[in-house]
PDB file of N, CA and C in Angstrom:
ATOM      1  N   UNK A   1      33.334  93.041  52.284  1.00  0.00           N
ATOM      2  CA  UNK A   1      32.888  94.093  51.407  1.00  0.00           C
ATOM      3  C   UNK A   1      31.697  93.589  50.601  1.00  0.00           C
ATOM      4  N   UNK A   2      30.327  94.614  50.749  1.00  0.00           N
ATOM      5  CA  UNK A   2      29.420  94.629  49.712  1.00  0.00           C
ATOM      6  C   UNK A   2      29.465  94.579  48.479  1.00  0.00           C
ATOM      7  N   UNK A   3      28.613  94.029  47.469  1.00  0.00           N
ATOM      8  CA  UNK A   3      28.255  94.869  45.936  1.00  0.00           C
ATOM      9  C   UNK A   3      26.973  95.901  46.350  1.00  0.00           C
ATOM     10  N   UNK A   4      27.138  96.771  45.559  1.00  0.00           N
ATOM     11  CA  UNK A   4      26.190  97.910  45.447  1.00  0.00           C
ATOM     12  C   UNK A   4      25.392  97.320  44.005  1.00  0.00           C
ATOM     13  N   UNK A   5      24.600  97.177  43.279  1.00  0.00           N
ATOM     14  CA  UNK A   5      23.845  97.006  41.492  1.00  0.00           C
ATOM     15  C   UNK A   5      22.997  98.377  42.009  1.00  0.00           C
ATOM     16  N   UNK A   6      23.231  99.472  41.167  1.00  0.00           N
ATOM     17  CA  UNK A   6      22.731 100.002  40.761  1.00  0.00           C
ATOM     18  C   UNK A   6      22.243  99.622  38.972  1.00  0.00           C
ATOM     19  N   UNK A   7      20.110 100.465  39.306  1.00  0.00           N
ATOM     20  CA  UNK A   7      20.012 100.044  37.966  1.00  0.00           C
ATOM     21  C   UNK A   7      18.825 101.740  37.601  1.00  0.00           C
ATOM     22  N   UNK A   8      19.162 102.019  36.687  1.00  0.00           N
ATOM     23  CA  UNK A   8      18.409 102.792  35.786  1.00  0.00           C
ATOM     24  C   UNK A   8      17.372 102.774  34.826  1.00  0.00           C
ATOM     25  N   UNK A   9      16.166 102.917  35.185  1.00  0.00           N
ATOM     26  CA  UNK A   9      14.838 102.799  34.533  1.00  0.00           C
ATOM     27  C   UNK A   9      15.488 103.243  32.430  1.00  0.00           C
ATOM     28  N   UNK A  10      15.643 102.346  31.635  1.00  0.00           N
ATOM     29  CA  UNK A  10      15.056 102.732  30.464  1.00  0.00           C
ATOM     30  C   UNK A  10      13.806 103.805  30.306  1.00  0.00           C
ATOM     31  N   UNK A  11      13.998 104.884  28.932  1.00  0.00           N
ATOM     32  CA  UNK A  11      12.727 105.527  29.291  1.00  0.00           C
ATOM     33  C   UNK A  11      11.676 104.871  29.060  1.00  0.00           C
ATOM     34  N   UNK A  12      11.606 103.851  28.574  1.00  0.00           N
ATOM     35  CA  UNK A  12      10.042 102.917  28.348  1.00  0.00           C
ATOM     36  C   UNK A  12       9.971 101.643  29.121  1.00  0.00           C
ATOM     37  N   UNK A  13      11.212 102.304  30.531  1.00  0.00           N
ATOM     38  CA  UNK A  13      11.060 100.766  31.421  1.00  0.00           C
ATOM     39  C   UNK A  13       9.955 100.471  31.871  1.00  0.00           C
ATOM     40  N   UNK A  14       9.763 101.364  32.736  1.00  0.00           N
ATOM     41  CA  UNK A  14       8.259 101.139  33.545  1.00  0.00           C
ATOM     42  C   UNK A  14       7.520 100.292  32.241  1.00  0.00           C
ATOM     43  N   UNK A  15       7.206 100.550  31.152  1.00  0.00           N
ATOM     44  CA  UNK A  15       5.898 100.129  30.404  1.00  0.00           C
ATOM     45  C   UNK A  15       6.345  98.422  30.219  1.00  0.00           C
ATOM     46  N   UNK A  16       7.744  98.244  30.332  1.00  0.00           N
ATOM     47  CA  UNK A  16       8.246  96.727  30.319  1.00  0.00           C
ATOM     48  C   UNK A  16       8.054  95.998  31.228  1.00  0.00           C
ATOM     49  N   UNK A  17       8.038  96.424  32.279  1.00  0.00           N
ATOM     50  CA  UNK A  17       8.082  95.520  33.639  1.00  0.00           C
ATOM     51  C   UNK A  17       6.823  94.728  33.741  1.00  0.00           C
ATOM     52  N   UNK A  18       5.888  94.816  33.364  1.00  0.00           N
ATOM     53  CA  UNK A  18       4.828  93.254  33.746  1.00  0.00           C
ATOM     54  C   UNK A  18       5.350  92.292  32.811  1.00  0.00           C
ATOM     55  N   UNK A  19       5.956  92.229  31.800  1.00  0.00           N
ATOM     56  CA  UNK A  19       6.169  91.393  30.546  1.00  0.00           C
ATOM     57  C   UNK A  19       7.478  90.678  31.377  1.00  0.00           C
ATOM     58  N   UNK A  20       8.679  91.301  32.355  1.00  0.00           N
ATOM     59  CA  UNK A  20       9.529  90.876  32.699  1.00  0.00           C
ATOM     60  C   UNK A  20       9.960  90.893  34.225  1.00  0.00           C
ATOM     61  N   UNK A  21       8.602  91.261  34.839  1.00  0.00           N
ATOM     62  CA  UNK A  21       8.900  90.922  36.407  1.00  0.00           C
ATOM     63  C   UNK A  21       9.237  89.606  36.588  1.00  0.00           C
ATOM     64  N   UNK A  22       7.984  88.303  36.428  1.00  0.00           N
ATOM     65  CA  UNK A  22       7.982  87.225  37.187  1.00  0.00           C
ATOM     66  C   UNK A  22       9.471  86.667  36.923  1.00  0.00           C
ATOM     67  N   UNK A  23      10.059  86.781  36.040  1.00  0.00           N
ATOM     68  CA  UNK A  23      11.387  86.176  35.856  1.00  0.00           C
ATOM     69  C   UNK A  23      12.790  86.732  36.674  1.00  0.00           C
ATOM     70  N   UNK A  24      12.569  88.466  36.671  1.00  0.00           N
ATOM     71  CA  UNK A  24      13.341  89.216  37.351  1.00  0.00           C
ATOM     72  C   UNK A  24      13.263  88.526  38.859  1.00  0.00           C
ATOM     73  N   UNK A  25      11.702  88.784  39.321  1.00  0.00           N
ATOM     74  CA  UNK A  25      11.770  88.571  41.017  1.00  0.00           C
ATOM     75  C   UNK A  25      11.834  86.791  41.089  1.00  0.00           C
ATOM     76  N   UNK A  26      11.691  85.670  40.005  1.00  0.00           N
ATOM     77  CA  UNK A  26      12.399  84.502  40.238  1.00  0.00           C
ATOM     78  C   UNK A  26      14.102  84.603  40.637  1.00  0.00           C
ATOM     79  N   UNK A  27      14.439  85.240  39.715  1.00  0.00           N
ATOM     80  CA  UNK A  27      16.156  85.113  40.097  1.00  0.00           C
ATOM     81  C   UNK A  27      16.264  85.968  41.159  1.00  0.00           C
ATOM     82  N   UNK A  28      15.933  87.015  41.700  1.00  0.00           N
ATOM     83  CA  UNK A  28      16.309  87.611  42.654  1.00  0.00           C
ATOM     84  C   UNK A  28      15.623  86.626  43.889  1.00  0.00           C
ATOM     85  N   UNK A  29      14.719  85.859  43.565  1.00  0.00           N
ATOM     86  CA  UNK A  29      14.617  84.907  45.510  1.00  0.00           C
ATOM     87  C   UNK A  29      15.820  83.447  45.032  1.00  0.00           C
ATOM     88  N   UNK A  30      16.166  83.524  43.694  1.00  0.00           N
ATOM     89  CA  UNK A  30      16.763  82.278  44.108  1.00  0.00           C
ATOM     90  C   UNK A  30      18.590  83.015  44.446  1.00  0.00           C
ATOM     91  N   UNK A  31      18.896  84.217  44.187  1.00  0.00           N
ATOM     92  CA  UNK A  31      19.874  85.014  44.698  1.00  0.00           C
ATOM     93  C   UNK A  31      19.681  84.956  46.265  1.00  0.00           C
ATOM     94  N   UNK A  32      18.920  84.428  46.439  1.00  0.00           N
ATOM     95  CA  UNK A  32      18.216  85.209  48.042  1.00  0.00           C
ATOM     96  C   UNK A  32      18.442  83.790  48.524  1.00  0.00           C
ATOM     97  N   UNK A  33      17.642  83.023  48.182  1.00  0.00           N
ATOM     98  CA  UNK A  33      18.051  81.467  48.529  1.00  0.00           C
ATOM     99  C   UNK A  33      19.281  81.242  48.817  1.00  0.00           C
ATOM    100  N   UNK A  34      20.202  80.959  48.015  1.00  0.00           N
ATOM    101  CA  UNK A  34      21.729  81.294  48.000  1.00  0.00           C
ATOM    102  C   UNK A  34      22.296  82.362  49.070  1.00  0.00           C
ATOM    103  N   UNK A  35      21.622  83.090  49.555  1.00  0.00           N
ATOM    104  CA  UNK A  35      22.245  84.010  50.512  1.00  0.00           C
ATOM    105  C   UNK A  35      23.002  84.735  49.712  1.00  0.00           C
ATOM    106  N   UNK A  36      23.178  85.209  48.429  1.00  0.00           N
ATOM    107  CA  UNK A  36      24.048  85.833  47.929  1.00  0.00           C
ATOM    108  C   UNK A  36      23.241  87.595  47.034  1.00  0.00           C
ATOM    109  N   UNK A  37      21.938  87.518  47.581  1.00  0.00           N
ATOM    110  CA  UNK A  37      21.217  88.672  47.538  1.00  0.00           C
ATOM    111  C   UNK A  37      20.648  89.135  48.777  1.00  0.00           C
ATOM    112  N   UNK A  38      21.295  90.333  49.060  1.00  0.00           N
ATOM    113  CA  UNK A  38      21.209  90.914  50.993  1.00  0.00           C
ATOM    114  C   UNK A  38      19.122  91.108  50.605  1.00  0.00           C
ATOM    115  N   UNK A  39      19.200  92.050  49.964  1.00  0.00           N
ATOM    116  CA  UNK A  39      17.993  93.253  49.494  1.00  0.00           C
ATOM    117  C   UNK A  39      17.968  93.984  48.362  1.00  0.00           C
ATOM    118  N   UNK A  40      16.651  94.254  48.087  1.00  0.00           N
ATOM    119  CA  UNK A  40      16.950  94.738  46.839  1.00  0.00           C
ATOM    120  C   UNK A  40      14.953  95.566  46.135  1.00  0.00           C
ATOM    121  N   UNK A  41      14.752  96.651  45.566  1.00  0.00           N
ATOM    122  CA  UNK A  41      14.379  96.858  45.657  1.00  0.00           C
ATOM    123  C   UNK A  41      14.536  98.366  44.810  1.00  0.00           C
ATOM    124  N   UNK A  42      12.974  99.057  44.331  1.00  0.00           N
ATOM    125  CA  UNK A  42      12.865 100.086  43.290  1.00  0.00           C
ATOM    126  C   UNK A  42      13.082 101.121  44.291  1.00  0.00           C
ATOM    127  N   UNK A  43      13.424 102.517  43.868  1.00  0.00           N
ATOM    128  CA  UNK A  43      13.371 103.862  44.108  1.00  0.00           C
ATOM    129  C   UNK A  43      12.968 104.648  43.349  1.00  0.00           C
ATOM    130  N   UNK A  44      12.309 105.909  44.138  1.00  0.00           N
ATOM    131  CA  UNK A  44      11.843 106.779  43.394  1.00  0.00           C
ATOM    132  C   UNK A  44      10.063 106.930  43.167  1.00  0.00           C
ATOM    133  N   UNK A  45       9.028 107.493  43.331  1.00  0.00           N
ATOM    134  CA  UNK A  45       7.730 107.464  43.567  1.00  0.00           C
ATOM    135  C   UNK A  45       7.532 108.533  41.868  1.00  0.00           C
ATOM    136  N   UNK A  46       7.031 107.922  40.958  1.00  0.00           N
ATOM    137  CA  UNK A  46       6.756 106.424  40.344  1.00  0.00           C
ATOM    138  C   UNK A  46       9.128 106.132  39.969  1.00  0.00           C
ATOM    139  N   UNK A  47       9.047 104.657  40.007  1.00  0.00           N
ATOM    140  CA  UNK A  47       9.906 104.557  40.183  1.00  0.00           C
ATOM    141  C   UNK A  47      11.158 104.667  38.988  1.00  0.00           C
ATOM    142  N   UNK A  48      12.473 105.310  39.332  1.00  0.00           N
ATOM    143  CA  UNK A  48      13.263 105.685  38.147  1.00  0.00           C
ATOM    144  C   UNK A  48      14.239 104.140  38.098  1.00  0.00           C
ATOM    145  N   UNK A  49      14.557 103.455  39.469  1.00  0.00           N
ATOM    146  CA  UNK A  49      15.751 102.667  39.592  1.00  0.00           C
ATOM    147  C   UNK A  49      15.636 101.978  40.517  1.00  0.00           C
ATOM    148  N   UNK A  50      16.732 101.112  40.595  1.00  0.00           N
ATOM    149  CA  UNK A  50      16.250 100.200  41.921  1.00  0.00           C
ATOM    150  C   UNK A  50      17.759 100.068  42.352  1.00  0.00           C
ATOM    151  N   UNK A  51      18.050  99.265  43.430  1.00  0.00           N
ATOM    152  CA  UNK A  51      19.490  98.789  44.078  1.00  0.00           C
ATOM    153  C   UNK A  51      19.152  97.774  44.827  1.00  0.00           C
ATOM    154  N   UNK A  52      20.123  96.977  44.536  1.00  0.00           N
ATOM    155  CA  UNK A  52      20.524  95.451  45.524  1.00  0.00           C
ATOM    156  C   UNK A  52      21.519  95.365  45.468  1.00  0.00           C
ATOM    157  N   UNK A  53      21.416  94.397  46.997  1.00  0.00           N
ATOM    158  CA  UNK A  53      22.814  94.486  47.892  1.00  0.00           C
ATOM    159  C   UNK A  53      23.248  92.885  47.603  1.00  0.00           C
ATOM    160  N   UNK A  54      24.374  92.684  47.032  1.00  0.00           N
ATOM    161  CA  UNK A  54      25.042  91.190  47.357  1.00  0.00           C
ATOM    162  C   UNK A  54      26.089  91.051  47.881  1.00  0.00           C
ATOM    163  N   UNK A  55      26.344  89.979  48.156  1.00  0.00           N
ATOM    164  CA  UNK A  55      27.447  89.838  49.035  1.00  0.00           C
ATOM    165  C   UNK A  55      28.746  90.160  48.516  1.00  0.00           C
ATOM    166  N   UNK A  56      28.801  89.553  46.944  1.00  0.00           N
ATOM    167  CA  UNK A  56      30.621  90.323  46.120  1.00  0.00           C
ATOM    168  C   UNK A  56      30.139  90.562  44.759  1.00  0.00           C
ATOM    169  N   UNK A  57      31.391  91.633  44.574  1.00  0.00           N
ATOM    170  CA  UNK A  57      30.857  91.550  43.004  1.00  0.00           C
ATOM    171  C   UNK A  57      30.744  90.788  42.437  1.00  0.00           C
ATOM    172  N   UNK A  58      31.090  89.963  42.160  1.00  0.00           N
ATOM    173  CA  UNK A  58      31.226  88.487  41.195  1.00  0.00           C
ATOM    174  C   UNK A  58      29.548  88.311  41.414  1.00  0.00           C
ATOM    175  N   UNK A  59      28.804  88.072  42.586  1.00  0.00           N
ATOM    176  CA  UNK A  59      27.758  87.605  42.099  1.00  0.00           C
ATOM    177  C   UNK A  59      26.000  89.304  41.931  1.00  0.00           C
ATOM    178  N   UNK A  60      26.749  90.149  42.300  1.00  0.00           N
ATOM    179  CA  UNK A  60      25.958  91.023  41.499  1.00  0.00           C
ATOM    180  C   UNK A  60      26.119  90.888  39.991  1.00  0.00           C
ATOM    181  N   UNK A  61      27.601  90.594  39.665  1.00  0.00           N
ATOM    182  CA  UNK A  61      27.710  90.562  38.064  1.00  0.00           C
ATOM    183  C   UNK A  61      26.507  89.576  37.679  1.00  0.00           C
ATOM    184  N   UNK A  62      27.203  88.447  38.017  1.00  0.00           N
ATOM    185  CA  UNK A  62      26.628  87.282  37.333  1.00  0.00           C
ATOM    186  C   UNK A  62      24.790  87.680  37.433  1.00  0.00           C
ATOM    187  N   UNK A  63      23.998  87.857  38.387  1.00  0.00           N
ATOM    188  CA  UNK A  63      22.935  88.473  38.499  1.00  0.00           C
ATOM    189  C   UNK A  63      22.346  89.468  37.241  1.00  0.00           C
ATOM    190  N   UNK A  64      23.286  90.335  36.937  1.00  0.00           N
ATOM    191  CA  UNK A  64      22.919  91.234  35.344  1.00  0.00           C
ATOM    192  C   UNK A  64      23.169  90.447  34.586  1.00  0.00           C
ATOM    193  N   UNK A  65      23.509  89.909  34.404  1.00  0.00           N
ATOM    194  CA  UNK A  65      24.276  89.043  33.083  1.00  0.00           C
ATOM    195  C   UNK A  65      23.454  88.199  32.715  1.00  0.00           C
ATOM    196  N   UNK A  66      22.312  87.782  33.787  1.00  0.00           N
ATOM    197  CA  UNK A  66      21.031  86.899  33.039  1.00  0.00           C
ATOM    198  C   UNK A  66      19.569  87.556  33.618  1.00  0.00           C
ATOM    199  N   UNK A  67      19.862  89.068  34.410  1.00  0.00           N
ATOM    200  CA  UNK A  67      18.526  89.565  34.548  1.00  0.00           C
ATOM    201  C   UNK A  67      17.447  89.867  33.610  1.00  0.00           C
ATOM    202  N   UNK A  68      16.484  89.348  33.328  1.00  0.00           N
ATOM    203  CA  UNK A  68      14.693  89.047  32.604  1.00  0.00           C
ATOM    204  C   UNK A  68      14.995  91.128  32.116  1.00  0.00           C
ATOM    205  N   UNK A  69      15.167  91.403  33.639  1.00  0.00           N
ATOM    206  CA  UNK A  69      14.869  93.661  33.032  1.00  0.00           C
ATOM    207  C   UNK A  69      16.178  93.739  32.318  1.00  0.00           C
ATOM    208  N   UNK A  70      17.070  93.248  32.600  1.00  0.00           N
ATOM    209  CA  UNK A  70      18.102  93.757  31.667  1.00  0.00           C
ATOM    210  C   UNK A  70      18.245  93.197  30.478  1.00  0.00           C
ATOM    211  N   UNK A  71      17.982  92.358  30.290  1.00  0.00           N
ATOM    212  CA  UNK A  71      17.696  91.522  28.835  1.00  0.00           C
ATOM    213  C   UNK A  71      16.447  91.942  28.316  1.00  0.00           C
ATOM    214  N   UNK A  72      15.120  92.168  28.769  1.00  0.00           N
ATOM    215  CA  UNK A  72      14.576  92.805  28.493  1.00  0.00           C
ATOM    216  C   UNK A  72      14.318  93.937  27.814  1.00  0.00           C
ATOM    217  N   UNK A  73      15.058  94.797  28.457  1.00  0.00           N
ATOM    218  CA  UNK A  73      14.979  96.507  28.341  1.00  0.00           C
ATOM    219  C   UNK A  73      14.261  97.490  29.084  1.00  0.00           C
ATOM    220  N   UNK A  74      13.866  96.666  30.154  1.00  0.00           N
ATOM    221  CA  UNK A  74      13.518  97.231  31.132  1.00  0.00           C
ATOM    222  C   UNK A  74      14.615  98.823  31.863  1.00  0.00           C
ATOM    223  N   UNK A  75      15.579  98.009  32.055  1.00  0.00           N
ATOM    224  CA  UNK A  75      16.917  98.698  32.462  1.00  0.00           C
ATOM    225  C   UNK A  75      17.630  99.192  31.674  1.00  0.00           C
ATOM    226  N   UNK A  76      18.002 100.710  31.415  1.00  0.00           N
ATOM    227  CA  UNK A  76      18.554 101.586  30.612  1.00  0.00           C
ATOM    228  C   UNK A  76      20.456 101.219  30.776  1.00  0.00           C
ATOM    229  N   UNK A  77      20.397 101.741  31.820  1.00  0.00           N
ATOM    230  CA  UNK A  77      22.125 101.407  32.490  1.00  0.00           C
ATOM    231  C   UNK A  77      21.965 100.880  33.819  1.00  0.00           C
ATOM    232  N   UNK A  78      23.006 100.384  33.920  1.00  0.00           N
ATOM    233  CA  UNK A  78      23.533  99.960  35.281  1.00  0.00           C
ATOM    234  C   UNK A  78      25.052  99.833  35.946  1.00  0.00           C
ATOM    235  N   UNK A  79      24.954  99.734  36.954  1.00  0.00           N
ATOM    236  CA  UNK A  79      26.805  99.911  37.491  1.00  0.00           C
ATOM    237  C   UNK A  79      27.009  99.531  38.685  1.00  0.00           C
ATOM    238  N   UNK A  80      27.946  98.756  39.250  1.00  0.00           N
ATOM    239  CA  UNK A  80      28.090  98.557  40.504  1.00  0.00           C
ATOM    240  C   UNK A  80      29.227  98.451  41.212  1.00  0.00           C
ATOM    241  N   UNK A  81      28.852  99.253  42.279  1.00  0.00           N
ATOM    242  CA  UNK A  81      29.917  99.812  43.332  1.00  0.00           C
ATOM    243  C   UNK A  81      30.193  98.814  44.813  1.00  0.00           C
ATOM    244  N   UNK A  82      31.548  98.842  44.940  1.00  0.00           N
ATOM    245  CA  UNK A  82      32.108  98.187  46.231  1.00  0.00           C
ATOM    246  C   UNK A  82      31.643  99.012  46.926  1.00  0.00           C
ATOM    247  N   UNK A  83      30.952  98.370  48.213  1.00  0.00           N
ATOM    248  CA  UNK A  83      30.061  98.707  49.676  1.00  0.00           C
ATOM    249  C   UNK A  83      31.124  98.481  51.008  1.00  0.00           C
ATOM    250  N   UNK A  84      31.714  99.115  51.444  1.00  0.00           N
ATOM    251  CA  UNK A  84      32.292  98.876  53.215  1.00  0.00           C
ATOM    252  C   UNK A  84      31.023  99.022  53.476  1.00  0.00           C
ATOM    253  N   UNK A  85      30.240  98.547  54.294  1.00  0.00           N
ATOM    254  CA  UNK A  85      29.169  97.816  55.446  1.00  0.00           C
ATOM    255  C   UNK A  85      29.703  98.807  56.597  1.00  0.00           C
ATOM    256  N   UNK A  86      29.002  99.851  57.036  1.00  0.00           N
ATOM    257  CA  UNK A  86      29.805 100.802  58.047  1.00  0.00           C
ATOM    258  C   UNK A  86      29.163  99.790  59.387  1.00  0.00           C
ATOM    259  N   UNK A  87      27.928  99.745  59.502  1.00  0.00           N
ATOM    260  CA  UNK A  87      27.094  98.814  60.822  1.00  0.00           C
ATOM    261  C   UNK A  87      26.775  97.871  60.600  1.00  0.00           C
ATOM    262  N   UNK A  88      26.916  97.270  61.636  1.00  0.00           N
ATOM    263  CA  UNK A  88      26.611  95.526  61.489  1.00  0.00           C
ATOM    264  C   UNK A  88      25.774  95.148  62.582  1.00  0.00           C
TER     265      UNK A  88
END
């Protein structure tokens, strides 16, 4: 079983994100390094949210718990959902 991280643009996220990318997309390649970040990535044209895929909850948690946008304020809310993987 997947983690789902869903995350929700703050309304003054967008204007945060250069101040707190390079740190965000550091931890997300060293999540990636680890093999414990599938993908991950914004939605929405200009963008409201983003989602990444990890392997369990435990390490999507741990992932918010020291993300640069979420400490920031980049990220308004967030929440994450158990994934069954239908194709492999």
């Amino acid at each position: 079983m997947k983690a789902l991280l869903f995350y929700e643009l703050a309304a003054d996220g967008l204007a945060r994100v250069p101040d707190h990318f390079p740190g965000h997309a550091a931890r997300l390649q060293e999540y990636k390094a680890r093999g414990t970040a599938l993908m991950a990535g914004p939605y929405g044209d200009p963008p409201t949210g983003a989602l990444a895929v990890f392997t369990t909850r435990e390490q999507a948690e741990a992932f918010v718990q020291g993300d640069p946008f979420v400490l920031g304020g980049v990220v308004g809310q967030w929440r994450i959902e158990e994934w069954q993987e239908g194709l492999a």
